[in-house]
N, C-alpha and C. Protein backbone atom coordinates (compact mmCIF):
# COMPACT_ATOMS: atom_id res chain seq x y z
N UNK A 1 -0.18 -1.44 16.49
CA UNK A 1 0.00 -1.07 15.08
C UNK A 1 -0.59 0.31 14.86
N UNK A 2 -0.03 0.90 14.23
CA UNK A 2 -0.20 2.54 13.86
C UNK A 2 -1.12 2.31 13.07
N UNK A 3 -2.35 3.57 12.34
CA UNK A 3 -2.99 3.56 11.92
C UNK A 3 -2.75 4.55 10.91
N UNK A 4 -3.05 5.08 9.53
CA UNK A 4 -3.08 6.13 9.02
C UNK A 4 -4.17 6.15 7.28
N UNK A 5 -4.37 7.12 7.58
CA UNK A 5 -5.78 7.21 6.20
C UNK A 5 -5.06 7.48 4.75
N UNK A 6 -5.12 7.07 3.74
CA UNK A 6 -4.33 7.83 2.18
C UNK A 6 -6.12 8.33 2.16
N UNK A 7 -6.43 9.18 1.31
CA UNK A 7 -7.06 9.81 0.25
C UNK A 7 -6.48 9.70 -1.30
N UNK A 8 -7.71 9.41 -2.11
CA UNK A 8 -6.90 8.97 -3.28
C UNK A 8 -7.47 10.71 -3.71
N UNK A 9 -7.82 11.37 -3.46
CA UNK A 9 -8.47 13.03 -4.03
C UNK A 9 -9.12 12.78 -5.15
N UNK A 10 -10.00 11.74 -5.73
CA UNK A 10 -10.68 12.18 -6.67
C UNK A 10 -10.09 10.88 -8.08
N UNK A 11 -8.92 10.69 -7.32
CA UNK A 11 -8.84 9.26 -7.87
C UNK A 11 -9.16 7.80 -8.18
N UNK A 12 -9.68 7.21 -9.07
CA UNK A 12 -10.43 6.13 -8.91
C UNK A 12 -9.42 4.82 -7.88
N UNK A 13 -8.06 5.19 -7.96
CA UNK A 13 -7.17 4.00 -6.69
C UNK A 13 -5.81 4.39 -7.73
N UNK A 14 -5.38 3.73 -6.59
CA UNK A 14 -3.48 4.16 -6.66
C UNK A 14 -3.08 2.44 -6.80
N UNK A 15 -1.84 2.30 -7.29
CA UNK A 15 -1.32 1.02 -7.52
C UNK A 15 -0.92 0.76 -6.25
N UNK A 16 -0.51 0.08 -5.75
CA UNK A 16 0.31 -0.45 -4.37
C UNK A 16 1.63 0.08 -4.38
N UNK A 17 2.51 -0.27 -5.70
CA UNK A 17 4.02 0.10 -4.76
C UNK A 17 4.02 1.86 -4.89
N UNK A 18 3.37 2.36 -5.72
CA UNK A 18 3.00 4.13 -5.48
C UNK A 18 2.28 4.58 -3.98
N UNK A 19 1.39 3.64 -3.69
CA UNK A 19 1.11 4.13 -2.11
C UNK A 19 2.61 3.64 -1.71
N UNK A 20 3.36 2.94 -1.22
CA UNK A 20 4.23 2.64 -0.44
C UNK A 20 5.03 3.93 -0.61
N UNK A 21 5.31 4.17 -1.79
CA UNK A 21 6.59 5.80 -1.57
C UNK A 21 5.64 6.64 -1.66
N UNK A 22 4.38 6.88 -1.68
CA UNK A 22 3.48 7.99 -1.45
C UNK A 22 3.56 8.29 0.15
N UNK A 23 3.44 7.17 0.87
CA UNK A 23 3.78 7.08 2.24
C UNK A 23 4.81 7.05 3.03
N UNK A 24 5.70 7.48 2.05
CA UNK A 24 7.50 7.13 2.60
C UNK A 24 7.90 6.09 3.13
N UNK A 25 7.13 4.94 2.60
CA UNK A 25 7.45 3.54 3.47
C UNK A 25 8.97 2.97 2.53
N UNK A 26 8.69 3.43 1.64
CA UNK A 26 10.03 3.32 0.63
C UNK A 26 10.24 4.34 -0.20
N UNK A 27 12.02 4.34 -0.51
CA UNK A 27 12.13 5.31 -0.57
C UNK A 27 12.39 5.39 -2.22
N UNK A 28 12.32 4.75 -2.98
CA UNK A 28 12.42 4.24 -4.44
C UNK A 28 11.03 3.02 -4.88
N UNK A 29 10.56 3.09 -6.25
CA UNK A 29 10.13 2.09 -6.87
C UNK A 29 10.89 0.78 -6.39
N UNK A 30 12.26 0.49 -7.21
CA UNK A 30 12.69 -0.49 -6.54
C UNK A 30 12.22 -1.40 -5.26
N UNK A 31 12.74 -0.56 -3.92
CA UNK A 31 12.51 -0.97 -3.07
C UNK A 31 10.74 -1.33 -2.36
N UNK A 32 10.07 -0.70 -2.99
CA UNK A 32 9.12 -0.81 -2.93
C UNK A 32 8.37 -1.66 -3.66
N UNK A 33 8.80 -2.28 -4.98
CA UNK A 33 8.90 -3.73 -5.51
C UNK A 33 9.56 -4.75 -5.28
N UNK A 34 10.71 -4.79 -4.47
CA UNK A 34 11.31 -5.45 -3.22
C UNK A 34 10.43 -5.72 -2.01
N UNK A 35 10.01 -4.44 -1.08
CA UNK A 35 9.11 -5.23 0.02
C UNK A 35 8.27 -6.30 -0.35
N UNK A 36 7.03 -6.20 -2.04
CA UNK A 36 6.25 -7.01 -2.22
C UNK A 36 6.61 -8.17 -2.87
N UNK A 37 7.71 -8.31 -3.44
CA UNK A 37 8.07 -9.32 -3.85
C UNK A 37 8.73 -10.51 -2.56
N UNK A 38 9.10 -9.50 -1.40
CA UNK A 38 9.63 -10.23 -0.10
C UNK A 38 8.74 -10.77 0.50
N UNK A 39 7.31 -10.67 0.49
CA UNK A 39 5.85 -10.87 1.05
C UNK A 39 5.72 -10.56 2.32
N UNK A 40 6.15 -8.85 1.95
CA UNK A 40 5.89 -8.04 3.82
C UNK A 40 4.58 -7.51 3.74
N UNK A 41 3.80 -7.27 2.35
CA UNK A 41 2.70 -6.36 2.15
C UNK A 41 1.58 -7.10 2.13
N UNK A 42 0.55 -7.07 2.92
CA UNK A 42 -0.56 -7.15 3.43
C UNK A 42 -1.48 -6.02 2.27
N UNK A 43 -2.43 -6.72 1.95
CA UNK A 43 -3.64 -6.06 1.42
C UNK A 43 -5.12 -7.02 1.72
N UNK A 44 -5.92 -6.21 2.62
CA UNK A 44 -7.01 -6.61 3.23
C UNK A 44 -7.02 -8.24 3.75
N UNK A 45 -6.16 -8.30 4.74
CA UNK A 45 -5.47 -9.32 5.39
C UNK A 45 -4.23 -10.51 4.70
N UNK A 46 -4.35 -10.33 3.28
CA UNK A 46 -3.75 -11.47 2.33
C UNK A 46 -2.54 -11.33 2.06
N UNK A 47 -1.10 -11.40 1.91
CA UNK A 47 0.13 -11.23 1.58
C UNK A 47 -0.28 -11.44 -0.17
N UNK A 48 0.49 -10.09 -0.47
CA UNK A 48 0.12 -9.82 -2.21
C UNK A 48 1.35 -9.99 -2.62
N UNK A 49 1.47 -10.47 -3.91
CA UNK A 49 3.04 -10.04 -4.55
C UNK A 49 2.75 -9.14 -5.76
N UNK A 50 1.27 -8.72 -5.81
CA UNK A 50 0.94 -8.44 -7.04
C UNK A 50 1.36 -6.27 -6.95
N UNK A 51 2.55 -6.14 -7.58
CA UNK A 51 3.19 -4.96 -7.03
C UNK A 51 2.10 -3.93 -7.99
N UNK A 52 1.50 -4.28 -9.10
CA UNK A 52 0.10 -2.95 -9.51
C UNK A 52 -0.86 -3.28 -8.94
N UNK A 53 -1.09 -3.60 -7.92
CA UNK A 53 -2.57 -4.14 -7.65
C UNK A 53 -2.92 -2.91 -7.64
N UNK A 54 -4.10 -2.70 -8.06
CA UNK A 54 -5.39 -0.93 -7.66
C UNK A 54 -6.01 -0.91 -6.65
N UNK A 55 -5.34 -0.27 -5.76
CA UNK A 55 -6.20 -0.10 -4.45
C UNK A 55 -7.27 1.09 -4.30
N UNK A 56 -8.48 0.42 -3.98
CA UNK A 56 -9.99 1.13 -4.30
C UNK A 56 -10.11 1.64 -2.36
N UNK A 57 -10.94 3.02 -2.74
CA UNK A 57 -11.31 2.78 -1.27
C UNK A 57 -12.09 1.45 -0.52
N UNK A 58 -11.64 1.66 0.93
CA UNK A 58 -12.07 0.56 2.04
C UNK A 58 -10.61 -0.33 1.93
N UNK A 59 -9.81 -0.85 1.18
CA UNK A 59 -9.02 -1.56 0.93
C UNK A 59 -8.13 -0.85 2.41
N UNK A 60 -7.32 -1.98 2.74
CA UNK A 60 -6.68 -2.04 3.76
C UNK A 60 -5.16 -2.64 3.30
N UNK A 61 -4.62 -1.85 3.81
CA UNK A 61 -2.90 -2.37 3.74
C UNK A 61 -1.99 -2.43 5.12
N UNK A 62 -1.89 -3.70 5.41
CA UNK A 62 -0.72 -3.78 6.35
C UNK A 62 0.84 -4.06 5.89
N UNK A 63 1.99 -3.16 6.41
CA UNK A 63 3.39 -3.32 6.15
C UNK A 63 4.35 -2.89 7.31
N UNK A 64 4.82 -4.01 7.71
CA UNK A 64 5.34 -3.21 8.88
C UNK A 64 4.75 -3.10 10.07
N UNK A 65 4.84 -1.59 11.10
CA UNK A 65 4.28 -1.57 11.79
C UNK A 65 2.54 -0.59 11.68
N UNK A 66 2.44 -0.95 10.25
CA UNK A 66 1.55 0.51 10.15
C UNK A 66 0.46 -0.49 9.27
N UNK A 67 -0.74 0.72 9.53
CA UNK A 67 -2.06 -0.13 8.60
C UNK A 67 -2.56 1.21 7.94
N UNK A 68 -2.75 0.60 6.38
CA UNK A 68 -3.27 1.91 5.71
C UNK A 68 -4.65 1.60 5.10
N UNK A 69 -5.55 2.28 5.71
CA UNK A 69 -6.49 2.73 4.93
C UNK A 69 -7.07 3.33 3.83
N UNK A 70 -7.20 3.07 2.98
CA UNK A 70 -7.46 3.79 1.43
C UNK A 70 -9.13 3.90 1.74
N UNK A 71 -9.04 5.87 1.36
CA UNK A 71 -10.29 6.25 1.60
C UNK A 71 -10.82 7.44 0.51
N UNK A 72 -11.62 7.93 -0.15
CA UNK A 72 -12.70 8.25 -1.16
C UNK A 72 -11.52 9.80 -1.03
């Protein structure tokens, strides 16, 4: 599994399906409320459907073949 870091720059956390097209994992809202509603998205090991969740640093996201780190 690939690894990769977001930076929120100064942001207190990003919603979930905004990291997903922040990361080009999708390429629309839509679809990116599609993966989580399909229960592909992993957040700190748990399958979420919750498509605003606020991801704070340390939070961990698995989708796919990739794991994202949300960091300060």
């Amino acid at each position: 599994m690939k690894t990769e870091e977001f930076f929120l720059k100064g942001s207190e956390f990003i919603e979930l399906i905004k990291l997903l097209k922040a990361m080009n994992i999708c390429e629309s809202g839509g679809s990116a409320k599609a993966m989580v509603d399909e229960e592909l998205v992993k957040v700190n090991g748990e399958i979420t459907t919750v498509k605003r969740l606020k991801l704070k640093p340390n939070d961990v996201v698995e989708v796919s073949n990739l794991k994202i780190i949300i960091k300060d």
